[in-house]
C-alpha atoms as a PDB file:
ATOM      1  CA  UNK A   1      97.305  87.408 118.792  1.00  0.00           C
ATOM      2  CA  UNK A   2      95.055  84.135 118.567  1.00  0.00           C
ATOM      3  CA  UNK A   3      93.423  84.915 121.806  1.00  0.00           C
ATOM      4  CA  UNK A   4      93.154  88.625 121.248  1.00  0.00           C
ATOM      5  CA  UNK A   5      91.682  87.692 117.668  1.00  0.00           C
ATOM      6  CA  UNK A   6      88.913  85.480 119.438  1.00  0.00           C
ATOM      7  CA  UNK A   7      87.956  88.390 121.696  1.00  0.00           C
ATOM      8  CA  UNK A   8      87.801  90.944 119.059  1.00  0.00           C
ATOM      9  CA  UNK A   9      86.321  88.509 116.771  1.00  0.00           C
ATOM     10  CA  UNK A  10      82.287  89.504 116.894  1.00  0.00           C
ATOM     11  CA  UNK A  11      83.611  93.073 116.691  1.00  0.00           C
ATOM     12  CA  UNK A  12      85.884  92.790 113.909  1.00  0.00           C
ATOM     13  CA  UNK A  13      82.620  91.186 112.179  1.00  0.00           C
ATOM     14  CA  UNK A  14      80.630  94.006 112.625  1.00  0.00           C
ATOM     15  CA  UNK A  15      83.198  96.439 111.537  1.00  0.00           C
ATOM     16  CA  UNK A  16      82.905  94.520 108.365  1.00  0.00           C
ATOM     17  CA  UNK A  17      79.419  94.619 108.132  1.00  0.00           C
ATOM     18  CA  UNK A  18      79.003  98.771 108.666  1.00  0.00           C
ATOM     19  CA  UNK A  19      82.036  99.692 106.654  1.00  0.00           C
ATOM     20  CA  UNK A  20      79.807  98.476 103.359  1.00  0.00           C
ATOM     21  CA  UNK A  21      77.351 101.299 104.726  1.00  0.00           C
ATOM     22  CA  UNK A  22      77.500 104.967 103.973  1.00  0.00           C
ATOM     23  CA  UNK A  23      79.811 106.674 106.711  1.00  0.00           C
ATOM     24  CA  UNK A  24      78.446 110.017 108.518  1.00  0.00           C
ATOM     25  CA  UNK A  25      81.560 110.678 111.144  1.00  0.00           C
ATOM     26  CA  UNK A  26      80.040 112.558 114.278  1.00  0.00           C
ATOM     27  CA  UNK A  27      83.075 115.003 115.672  1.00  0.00           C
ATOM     28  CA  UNK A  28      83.047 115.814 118.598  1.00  0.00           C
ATOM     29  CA  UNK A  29      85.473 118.401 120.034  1.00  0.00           C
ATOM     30  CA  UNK A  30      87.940 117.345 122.444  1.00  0.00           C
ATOM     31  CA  UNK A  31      90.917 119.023 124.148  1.00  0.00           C
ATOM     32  CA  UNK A  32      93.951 120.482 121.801  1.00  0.00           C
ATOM     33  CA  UNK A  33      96.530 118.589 124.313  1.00  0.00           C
ATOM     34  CA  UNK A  34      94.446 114.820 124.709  1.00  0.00           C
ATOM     35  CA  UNK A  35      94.059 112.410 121.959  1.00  0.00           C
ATOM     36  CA  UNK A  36      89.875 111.385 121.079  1.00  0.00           C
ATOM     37  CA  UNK A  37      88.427 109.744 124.139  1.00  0.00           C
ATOM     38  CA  UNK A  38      87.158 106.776 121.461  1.00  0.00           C
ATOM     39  CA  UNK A  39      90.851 106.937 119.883  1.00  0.00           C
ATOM     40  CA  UNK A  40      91.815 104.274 121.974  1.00  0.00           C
ATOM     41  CA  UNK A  41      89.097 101.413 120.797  1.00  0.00           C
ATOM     42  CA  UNK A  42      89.746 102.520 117.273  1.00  0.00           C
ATOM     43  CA  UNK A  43      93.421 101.727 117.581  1.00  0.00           C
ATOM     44  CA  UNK A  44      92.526  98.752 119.052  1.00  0.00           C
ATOM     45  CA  UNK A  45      90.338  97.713 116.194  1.00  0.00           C
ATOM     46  CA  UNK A  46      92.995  99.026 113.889  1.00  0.00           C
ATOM     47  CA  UNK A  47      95.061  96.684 115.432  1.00  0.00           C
ATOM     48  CA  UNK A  48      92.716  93.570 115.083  1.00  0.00           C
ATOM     49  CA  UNK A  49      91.811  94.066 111.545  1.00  0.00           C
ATOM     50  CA  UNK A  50      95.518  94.118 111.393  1.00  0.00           C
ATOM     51  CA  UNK A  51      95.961  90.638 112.843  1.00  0.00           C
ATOM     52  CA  UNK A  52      93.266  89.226 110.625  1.00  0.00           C
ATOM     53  CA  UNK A  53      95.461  89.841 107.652  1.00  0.00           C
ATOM     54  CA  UNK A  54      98.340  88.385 108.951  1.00  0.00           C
ATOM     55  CA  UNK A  55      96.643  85.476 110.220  1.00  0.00           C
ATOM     56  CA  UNK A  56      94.903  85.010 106.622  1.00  0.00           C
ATOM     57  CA  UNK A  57      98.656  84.968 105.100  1.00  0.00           C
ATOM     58  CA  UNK A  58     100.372  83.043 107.465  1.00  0.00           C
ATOM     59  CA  UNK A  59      97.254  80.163 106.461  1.00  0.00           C
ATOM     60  CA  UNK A  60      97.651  81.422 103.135  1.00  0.00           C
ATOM     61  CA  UNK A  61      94.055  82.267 102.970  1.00  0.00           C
ATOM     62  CA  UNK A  62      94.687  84.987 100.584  1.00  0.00           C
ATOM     63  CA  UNK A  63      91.346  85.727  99.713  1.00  0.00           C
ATOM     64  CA  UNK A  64      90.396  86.185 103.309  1.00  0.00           C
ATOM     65  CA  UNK A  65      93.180  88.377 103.816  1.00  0.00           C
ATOM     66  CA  UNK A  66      92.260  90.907 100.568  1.00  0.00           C
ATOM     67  CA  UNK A  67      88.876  91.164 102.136  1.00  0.00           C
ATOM     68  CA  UNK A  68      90.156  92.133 105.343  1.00  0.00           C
ATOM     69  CA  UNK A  69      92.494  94.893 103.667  1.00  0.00           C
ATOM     70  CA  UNK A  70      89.225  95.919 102.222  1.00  0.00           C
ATOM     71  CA  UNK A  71      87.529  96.272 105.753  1.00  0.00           C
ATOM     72  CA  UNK A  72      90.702  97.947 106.879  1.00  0.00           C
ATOM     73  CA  UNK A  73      90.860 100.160 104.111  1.00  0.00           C
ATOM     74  CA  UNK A  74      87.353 101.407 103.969  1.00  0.00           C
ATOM     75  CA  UNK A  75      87.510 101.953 107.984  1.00  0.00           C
ATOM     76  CA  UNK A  76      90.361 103.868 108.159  1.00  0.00           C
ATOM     77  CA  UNK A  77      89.874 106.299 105.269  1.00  0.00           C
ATOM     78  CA  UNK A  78      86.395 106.705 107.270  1.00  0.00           C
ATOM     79  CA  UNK A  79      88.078 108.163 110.645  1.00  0.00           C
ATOM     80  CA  UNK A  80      89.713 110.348 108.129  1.00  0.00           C
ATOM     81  CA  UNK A  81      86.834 112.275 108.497  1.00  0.00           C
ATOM     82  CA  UNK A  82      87.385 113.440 112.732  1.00  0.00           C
ATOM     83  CA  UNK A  83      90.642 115.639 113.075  1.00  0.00           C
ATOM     84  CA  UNK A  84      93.514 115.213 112.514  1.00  0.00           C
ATOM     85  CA  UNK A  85      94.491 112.522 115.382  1.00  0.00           C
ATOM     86  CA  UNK A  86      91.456 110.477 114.412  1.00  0.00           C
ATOM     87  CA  UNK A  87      92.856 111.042 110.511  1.00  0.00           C
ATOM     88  CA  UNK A  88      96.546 109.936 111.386  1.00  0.00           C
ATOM     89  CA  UNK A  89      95.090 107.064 113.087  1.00  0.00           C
ATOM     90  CA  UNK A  90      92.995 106.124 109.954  1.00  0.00           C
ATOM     91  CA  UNK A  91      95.810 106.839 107.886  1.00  0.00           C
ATOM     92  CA  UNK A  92      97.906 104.106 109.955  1.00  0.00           C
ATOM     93  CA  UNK A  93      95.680 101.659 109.757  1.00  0.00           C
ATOM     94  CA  UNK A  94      95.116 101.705 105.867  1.00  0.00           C
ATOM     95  CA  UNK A  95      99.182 101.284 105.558  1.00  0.00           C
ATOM     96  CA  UNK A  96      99.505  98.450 107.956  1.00  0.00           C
ATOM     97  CA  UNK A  97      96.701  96.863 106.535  1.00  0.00           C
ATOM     98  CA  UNK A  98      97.988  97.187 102.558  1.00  0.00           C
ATOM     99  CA  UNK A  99     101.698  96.640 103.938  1.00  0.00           C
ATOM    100  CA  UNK A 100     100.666  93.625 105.314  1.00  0.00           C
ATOM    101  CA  UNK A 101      99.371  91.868 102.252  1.00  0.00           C
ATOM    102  CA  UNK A 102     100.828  93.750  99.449  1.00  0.00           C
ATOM    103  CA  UNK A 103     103.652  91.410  98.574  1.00  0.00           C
ATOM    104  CA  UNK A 104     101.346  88.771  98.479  1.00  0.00           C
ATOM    105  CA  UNK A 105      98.339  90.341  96.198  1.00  0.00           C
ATOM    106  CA  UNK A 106      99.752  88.060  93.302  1.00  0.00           C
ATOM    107  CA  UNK A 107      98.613  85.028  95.129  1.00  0.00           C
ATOM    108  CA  UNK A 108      94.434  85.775  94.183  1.00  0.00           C
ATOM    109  CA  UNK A 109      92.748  84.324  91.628  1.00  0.00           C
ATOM    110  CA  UNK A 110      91.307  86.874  88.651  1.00  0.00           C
ATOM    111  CA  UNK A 111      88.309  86.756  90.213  1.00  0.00           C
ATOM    112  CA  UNK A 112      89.523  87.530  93.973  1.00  0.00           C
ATOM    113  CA  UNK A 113      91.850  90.190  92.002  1.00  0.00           C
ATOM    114  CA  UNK A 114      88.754  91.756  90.540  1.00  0.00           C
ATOM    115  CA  UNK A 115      86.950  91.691  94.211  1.00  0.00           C
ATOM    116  CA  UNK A 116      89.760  92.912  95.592  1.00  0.00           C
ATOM    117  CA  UNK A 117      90.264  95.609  93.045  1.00  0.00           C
ATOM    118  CA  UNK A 118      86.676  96.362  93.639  1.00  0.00           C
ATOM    119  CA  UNK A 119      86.526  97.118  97.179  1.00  0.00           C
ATOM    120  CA  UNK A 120      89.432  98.928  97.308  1.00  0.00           C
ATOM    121  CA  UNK A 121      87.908 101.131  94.183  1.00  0.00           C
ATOM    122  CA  UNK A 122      85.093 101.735  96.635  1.00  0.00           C
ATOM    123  CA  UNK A 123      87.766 102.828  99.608  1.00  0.00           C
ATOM    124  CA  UNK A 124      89.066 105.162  97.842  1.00  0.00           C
ATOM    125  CA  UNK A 125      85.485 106.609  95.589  1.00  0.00           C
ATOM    126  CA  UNK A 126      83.869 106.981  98.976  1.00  0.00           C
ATOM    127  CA  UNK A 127      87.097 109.020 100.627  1.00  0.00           C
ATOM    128  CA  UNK A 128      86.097 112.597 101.648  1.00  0.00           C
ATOM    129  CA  UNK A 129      89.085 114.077 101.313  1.00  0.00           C
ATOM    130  CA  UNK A 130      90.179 116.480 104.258  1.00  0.00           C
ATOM    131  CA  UNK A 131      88.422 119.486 103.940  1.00  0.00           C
ATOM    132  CA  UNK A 132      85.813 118.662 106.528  1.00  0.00           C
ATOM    133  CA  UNK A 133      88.976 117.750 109.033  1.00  0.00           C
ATOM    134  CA  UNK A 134      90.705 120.325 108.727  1.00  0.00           C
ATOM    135  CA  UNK A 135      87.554 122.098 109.847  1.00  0.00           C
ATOM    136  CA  UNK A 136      87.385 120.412 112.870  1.00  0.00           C
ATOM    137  CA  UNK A 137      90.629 120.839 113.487  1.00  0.00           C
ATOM    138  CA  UNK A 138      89.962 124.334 113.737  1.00  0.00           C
ATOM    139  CA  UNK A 139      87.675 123.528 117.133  1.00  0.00           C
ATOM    140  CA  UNK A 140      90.851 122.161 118.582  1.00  0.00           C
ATOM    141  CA  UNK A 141      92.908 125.133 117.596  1.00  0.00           C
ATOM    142  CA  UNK A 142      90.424 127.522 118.836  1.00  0.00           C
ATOM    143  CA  UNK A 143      90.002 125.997 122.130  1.00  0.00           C
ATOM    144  CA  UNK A 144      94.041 125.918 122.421  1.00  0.00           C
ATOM    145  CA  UNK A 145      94.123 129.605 121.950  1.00  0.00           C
ATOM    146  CA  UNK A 146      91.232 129.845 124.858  1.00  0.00           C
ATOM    147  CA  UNK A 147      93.236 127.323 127.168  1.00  0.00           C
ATOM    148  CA  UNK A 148      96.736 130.001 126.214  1.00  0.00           C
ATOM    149  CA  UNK A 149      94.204 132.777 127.079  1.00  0.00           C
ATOM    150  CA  UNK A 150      93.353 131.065 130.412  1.00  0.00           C
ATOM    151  CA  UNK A 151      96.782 130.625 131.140  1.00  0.00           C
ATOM    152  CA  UNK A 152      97.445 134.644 130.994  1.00  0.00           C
ATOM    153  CA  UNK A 153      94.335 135.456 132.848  1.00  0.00           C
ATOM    154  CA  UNK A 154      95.386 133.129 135.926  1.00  0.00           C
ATOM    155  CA  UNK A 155      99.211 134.480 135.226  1.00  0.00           C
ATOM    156  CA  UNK A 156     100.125 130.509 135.324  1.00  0.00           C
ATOM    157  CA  UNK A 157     102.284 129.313 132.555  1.00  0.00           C
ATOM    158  CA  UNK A 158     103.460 126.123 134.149  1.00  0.00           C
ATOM    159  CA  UNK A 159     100.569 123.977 132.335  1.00  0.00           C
ATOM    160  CA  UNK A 160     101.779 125.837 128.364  1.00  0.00           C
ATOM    161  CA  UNK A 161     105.039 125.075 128.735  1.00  0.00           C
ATOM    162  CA  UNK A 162     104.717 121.689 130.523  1.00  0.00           C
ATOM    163  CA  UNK A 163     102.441 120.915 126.948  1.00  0.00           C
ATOM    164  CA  UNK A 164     104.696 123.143 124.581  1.00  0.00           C
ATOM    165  CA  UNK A 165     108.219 122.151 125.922  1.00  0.00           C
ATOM    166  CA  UNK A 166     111.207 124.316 126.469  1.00  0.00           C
ATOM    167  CA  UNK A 167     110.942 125.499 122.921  1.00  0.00           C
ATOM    168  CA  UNK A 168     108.603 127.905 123.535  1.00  0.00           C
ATOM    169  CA  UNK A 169     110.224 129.785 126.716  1.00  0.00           C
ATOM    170  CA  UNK A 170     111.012 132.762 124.837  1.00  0.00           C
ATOM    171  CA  UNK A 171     107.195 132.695 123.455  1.00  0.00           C
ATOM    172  CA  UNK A 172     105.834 132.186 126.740  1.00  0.00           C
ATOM    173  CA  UNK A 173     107.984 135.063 128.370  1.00  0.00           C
ATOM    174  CA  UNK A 174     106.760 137.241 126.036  1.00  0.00           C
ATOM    175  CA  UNK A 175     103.508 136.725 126.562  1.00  0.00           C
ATOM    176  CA  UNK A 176     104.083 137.452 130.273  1.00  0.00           C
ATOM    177  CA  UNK A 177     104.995 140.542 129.621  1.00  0.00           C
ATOM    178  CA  UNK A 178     101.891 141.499 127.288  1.00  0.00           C
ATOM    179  CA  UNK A 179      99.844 144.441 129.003  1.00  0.00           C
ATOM    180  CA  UNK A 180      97.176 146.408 128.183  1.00  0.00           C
ATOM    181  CA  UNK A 181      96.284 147.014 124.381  1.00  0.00           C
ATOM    182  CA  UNK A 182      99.119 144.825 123.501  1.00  0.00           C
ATOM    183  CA  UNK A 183      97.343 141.765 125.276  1.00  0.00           C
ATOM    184  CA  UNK A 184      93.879 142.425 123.139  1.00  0.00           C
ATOM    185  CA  UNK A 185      96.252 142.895 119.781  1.00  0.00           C
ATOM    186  CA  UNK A 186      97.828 139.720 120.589  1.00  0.00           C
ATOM    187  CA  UNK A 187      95.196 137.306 120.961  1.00  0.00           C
ATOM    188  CA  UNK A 188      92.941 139.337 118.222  1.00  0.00           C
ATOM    189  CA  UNK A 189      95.901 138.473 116.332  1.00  0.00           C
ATOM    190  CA  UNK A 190      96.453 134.946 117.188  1.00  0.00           C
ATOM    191  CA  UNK A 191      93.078 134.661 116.225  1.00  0.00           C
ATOM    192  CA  UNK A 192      92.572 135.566 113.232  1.00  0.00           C
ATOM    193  CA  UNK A 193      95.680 134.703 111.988  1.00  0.00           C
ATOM    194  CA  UNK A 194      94.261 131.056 113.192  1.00  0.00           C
ATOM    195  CA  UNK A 195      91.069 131.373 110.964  1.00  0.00           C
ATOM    196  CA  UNK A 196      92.788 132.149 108.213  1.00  0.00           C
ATOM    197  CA  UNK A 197      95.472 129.494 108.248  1.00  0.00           C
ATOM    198  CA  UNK A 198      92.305 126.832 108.316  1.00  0.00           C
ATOM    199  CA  UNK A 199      90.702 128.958 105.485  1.00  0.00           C
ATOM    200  CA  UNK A 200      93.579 128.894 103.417  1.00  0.00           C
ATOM    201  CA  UNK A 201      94.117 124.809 104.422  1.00  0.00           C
ATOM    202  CA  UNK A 202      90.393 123.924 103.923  1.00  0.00           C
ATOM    203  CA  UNK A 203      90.824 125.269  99.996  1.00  0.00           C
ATOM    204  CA  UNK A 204      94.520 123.885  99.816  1.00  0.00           C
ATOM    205  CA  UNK A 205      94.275 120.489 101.215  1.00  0.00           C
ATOM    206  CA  UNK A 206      92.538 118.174  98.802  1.00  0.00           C
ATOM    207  CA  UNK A 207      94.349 119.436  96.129  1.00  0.00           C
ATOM    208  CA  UNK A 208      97.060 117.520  94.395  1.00  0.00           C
ATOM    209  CA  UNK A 209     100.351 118.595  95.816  1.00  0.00           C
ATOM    210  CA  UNK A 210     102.129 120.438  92.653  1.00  0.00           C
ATOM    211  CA  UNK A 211      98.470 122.477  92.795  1.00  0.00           C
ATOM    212  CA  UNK A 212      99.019 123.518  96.286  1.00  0.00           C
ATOM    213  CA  UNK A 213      99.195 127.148  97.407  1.00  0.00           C
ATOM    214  CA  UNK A 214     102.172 127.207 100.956  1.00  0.00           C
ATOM    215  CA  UNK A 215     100.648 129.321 104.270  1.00  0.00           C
ATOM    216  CA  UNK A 216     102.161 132.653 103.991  1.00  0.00           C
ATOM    217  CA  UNK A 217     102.555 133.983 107.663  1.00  0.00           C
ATOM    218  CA  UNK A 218     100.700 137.499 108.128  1.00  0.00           C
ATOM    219  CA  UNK A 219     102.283 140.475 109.166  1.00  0.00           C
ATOM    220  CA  UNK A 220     103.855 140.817 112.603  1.00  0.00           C
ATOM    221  CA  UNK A 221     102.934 136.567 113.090  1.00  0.00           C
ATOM    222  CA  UNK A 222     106.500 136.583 114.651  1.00  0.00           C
ATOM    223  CA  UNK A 223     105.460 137.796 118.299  1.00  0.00           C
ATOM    224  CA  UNK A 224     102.363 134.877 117.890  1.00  0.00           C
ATOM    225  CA  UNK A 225     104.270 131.938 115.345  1.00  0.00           C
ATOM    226  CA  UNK A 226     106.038 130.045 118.240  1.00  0.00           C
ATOM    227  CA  UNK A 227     102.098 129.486 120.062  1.00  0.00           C
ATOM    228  CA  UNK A 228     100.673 129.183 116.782  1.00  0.00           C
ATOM    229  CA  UNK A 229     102.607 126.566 115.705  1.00  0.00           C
ATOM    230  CA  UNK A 230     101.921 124.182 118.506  1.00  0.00           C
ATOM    231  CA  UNK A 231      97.890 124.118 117.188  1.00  0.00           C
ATOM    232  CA  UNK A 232      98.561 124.560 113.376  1.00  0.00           C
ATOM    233  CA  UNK A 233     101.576 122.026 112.716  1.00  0.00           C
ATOM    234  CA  UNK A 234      99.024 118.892 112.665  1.00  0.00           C
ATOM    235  CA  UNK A 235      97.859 120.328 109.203  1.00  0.00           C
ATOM    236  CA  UNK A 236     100.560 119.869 107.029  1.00  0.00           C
ATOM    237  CA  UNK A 237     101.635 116.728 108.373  1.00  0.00           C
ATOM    238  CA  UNK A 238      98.268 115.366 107.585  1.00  0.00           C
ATOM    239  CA  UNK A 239      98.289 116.334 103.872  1.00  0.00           C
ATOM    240  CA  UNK A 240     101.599 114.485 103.482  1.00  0.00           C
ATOM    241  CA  UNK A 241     100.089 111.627 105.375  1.00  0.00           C
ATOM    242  CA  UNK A 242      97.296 111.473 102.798  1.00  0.00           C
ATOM    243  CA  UNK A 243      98.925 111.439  99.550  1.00  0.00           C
ATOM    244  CA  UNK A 244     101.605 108.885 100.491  1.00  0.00           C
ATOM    245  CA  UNK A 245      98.204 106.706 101.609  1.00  0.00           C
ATOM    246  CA  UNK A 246      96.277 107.660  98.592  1.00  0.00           C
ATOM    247  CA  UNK A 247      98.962 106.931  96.221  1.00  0.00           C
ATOM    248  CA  UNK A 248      99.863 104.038  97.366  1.00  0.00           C
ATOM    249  CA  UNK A 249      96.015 102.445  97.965  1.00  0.00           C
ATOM    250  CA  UNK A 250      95.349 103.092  94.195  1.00  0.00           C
ATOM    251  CA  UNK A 251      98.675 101.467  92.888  1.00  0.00           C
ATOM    252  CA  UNK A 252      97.571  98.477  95.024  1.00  0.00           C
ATOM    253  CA  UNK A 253      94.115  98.980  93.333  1.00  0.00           C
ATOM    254  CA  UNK A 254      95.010  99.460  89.827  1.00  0.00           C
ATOM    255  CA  UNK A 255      97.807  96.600  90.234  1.00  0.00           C
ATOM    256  CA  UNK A 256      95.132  94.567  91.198  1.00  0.00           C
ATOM    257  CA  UNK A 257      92.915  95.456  87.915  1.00  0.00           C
ATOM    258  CA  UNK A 258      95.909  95.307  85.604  1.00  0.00           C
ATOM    259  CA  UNK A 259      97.193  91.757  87.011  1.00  0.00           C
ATOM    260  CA  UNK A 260      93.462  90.493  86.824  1.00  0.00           C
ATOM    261  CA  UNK A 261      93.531  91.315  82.989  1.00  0.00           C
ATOM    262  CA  UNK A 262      97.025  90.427  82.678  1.00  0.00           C
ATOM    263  CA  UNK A 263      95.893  86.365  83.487  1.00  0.00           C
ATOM    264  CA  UNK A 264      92.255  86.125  81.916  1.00  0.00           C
ATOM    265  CA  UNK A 265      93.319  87.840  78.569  1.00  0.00           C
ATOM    266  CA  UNK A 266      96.895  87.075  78.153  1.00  0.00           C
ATOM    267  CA  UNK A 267      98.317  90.704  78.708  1.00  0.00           C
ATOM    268  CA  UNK A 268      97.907  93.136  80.394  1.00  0.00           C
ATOM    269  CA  UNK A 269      95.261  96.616  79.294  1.00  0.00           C
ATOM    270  CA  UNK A 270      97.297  99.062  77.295  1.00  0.00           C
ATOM    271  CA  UNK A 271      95.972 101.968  79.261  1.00  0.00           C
ATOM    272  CA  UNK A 272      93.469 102.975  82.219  1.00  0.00           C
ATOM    273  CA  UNK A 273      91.022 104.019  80.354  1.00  0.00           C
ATOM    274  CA  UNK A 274      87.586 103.426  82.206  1.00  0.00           C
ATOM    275  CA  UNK A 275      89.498 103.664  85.385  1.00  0.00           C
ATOM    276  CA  UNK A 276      88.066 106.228  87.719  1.00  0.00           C
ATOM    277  CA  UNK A 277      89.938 109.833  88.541  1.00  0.00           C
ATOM    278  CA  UNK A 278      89.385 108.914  91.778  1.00  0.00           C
ATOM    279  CA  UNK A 279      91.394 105.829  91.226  1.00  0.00           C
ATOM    280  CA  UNK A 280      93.951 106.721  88.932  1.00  0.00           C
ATOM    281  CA  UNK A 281      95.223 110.079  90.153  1.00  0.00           C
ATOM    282  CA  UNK A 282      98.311 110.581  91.349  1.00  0.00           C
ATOM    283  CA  UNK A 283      98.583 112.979  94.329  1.00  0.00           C
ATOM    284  CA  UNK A 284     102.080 114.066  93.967  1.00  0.00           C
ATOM    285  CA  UNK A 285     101.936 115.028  90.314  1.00  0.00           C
ATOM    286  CA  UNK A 286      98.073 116.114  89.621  1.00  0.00           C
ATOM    287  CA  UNK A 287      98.240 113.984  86.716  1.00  0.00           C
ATOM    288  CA  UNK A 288      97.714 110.268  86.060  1.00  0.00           C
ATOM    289  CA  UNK A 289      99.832 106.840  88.283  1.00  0.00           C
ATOM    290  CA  UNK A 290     102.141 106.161  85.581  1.00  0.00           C
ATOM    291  CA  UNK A 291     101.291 103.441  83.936  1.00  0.00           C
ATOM    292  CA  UNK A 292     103.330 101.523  81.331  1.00  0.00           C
ATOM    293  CA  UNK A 293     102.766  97.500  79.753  1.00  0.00           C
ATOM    294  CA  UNK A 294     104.535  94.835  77.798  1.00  0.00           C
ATOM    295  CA  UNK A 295     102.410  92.073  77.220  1.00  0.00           C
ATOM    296  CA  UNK A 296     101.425  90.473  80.532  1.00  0.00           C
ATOM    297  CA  UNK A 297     104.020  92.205  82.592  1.00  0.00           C
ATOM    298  CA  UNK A 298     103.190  95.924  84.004  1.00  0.00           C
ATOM    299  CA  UNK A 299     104.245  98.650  86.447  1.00  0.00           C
ATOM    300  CA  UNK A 300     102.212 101.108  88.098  1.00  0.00           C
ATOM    301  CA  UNK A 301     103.403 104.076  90.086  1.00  0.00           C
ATOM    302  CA  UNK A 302     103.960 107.461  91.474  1.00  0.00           C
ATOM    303  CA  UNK A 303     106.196 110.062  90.901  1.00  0.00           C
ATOM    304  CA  UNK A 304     106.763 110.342  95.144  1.00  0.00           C
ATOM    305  CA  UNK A 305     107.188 113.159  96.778  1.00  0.00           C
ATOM    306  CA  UNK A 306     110.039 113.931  94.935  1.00  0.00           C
ATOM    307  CA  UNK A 307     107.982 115.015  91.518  1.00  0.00           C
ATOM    308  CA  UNK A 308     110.580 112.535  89.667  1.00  0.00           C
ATOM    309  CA  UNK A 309     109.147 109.509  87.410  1.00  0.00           C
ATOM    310  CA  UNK A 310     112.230 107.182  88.358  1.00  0.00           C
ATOM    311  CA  UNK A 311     110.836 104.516  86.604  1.00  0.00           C
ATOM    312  CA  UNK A 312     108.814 102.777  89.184  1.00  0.00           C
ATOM    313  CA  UNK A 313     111.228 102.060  91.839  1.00  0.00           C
ATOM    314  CA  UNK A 314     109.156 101.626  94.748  1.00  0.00           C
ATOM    315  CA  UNK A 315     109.203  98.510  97.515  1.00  0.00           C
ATOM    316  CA  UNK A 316     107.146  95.869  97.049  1.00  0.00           C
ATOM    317  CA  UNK A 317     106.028  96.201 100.685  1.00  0.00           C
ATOM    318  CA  UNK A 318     103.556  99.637  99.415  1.00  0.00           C
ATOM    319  CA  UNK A 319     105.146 101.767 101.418  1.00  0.00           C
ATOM    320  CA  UNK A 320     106.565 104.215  99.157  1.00  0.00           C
ATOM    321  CA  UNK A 321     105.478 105.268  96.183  1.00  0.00           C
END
């Protein structure tokens, strides 16, 4: 790790520097079956920022560590804003980076608490949601229904079900058997049936998760599902990935607030009022983290994906609400 960190060093610093800029994420389009050619280098500085933090605790440099979180946190909810693979990266890297130092947040002074609070606040204010990715997603899935296209004109399935597994055999026999009108109704079909899923996702997604309308499959989708499925199932995945994050970045945030209070004035705020929505919302109910106080002491949480207040019994690790 030491000598990795000294390699990665000048471009961990400059991570640091552009994540306090405005992010504008350039997608590019890349093939439904190979992960982001730049996927790689962001994992890699995923994985640096990652040993900062762990450095910074290990020399109990706890203030160095919360400002790394910060640079963690700010770049992953930034890749958010590819596809999906580039989203489950960033995703990844903002839970390493909080699991890392959230059982040792107490350590910070109020005013490192209020920094940290701070940056985190602007993490999670400047988050896009997943609209835009979902969007993009639907490049991928469109160029997946080309590549099963391809696959019929050259009468070569060997390449779809080497990428689909033995799961789809019966899908892929069928579609060797498609002739004539039945070929054009099937990928007309396949289609549109694809456009609409991302339609209906692109309204759904950003929504909290009570508020959330399922994918109905259209009519006949049973001679297409098997295919479809192999380009739509990053979608939902994706949501789940982002409220578990979400929820769990703002109770770090909040805790950080509450505990900051909690030490200058001698307890801890009786509410969050003059906490942002975008701060205090709790993805799994629509409604506010719960939030409850006796005199310096305090719990914040989420209901989980459960929908059940359970009295705040999450780990102290943040990775479960």
């Amino acid at each position: 790790k030491d000598r990795g960190l000294k390699r990665l060093g000048p471009l961990l610093n400059t991570v640091a520097r552009t994540t306090r800029l405005a992010c504008e994420f350039e997608h590019r389009v890349s093939d439904p079956f190979l992960p982001d050619s730049n996927a790689k280098g962001w994992r890699l500085i995923g994985r640096g920022l990652l040993w900062k933090i762990e450095s910074a605790v290990k020399q109990e440099a706890f203030d160095e560590a919360a400002k790394w979180v910060v640079v963690a946190t700010q770049f992953g909810l930034d890749l958010t804003q590819g596809d999906s693979a580039t989203a489950s990266l960033g995703f990844n890297i903002v839970n390493d980076a909080r699991r890392a130092f959230a059982p040792h947040y107490k350590r910070l002074s109020v005013s490192q608490l209020g920094a940290f609070h701070s940056g985190l606040a602007k993490a999670v204010k400047d988050y896009k949601g997943l609209k835009g990715t979902v969007n993009h997603e639907e490049k991928r899935m469109m160029l997946g229904v080309q590549y099963v296209q391809d696959c019929y004109q050259k009468k070569d399935f060997s390449g779809l079900q080497s990428q689909l597994g033995k799961d789809a055999k019966p899908a892929i026999n069928y579609l060797k058997g498609l002739e004539g009108t039945k070929r054009e109704e099937y990928f007309k079909s396949l289609s549109e049936a694809t456009r609409l899923f991302v339609d209906h996702w692109s309204d759904e997604i950003d929504k909290p998760r009570p508020e959330r309308s399922p994918w109905a499959d259209q009519p006949g989708a049973n001679v297409y599902k098997r295919i479809a499925n192999a380009f739509w199932g990053t979608v939902e995945p994706m949501a789940s990935m982002s409220d578990m994050c979400l929820a769990q970045t703002r109770i770090l945030a909040v805790s950080a607030w509450a505990r900051a209070n909690a030490r200058s004035k001698g307890a801890a705020k009786f509410d969050l009022k003059g906490l942002p929505r975008s701060l205090t919302l709790d993805p799994y109910s629509g409604r506010s983290l719960i939030y409850k106080v006796s005199g310096q002491e305090f719990k914040v949480y989420s209901v989980g994906a459960d929908g059940r207040d359970d009295g705040g019994e999450s780990d102290e690790f943040g990775q479960f609400p």
